[in-house]
C-alpha atoms as a PDB file:
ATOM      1  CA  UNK A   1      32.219  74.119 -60.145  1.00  0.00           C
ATOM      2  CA  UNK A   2      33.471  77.628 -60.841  1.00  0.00           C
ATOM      3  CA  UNK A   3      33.784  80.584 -59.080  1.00  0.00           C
ATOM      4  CA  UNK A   4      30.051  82.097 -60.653  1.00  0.00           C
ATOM      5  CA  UNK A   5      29.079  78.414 -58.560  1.00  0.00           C
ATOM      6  CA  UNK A   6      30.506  79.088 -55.223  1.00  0.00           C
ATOM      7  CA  UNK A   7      29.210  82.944 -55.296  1.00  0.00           C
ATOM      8  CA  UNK A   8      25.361  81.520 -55.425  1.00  0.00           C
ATOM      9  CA  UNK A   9      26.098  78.540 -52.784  1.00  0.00           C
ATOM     10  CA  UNK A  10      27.173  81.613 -50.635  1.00  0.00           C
ATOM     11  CA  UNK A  11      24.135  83.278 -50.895  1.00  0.00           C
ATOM     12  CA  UNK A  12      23.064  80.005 -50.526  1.00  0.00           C
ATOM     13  CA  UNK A  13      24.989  80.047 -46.984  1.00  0.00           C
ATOM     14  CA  UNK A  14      24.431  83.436 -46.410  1.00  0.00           C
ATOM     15  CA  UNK A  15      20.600  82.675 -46.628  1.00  0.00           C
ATOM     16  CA  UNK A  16      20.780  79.532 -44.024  1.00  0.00           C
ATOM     17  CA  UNK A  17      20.926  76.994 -46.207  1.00  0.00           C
ATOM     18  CA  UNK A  18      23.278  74.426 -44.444  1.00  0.00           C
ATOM     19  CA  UNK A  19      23.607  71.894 -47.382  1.00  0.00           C
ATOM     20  CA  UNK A  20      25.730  74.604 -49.093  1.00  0.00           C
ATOM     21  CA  UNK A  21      27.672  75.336 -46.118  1.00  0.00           C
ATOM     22  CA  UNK A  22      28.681  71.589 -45.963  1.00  0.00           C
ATOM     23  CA  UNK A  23      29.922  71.685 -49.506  1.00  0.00           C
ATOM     24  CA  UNK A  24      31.758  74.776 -49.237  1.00  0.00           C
ATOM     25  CA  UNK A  25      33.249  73.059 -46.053  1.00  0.00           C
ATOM     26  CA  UNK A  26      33.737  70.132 -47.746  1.00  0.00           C
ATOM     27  CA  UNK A  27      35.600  71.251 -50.886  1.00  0.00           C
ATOM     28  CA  UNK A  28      37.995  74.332 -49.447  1.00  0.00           C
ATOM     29  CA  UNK A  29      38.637  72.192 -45.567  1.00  0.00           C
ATOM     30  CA  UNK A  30      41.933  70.156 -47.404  1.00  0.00           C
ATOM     31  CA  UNK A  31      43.294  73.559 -48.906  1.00  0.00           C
ATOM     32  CA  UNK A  32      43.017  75.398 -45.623  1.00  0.00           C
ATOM     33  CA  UNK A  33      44.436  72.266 -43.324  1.00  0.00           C
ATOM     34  CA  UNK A  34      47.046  72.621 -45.942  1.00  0.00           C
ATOM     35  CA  UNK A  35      48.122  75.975 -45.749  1.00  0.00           C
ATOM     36  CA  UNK A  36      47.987  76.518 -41.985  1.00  0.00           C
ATOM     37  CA  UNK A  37      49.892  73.273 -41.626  1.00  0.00           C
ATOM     38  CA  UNK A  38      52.463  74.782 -44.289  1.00  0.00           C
ATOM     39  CA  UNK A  39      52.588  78.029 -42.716  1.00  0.00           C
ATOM     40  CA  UNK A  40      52.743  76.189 -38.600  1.00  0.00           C
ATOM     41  CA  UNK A  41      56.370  74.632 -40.299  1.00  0.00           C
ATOM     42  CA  UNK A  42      57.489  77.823 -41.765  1.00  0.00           C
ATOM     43  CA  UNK A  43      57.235  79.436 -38.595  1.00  0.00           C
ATOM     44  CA  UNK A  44      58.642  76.568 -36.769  1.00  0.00           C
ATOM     45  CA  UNK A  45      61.919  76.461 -39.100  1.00  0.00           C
ATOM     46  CA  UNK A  46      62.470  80.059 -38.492  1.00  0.00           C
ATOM     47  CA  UNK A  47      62.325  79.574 -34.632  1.00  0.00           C
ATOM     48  CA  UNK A  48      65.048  76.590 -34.959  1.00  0.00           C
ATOM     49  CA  UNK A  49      67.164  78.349 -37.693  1.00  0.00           C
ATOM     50  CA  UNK A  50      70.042  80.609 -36.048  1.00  0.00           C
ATOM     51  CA  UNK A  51      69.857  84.423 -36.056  1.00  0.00           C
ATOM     52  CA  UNK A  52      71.747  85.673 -39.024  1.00  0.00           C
ATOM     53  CA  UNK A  53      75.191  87.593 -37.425  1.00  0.00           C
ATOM     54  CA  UNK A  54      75.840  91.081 -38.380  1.00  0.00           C
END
């Protein structure tokens, strides 16, 4: 599907139609688990790397 796709299965959504809000769920849930995981670790490293000195 391309983008023109996912704009009418949000006016699917945005209508009630809860099909299309499964797919949408469906298809972007692994990107989004992946970048707030990423960004969790990147935030984690900086707490556990050492200040740099001045």
């Amino acid at each position: 599907m391309n983008i023109e796709d996912d704009e009418q299965i949000i006016e699917n959504c945005i209508s009630g139609d809860t099909d299309s809000f499964r797919y949408l769920v469906d298809k972007y849930q692994p990107r989004i688990i992946n970048a707030a995981t990423s960004t969790q670790k990147t935030l984690m490293m900086q707490k556990m790397l050492p200040k740099k000195f001045s």
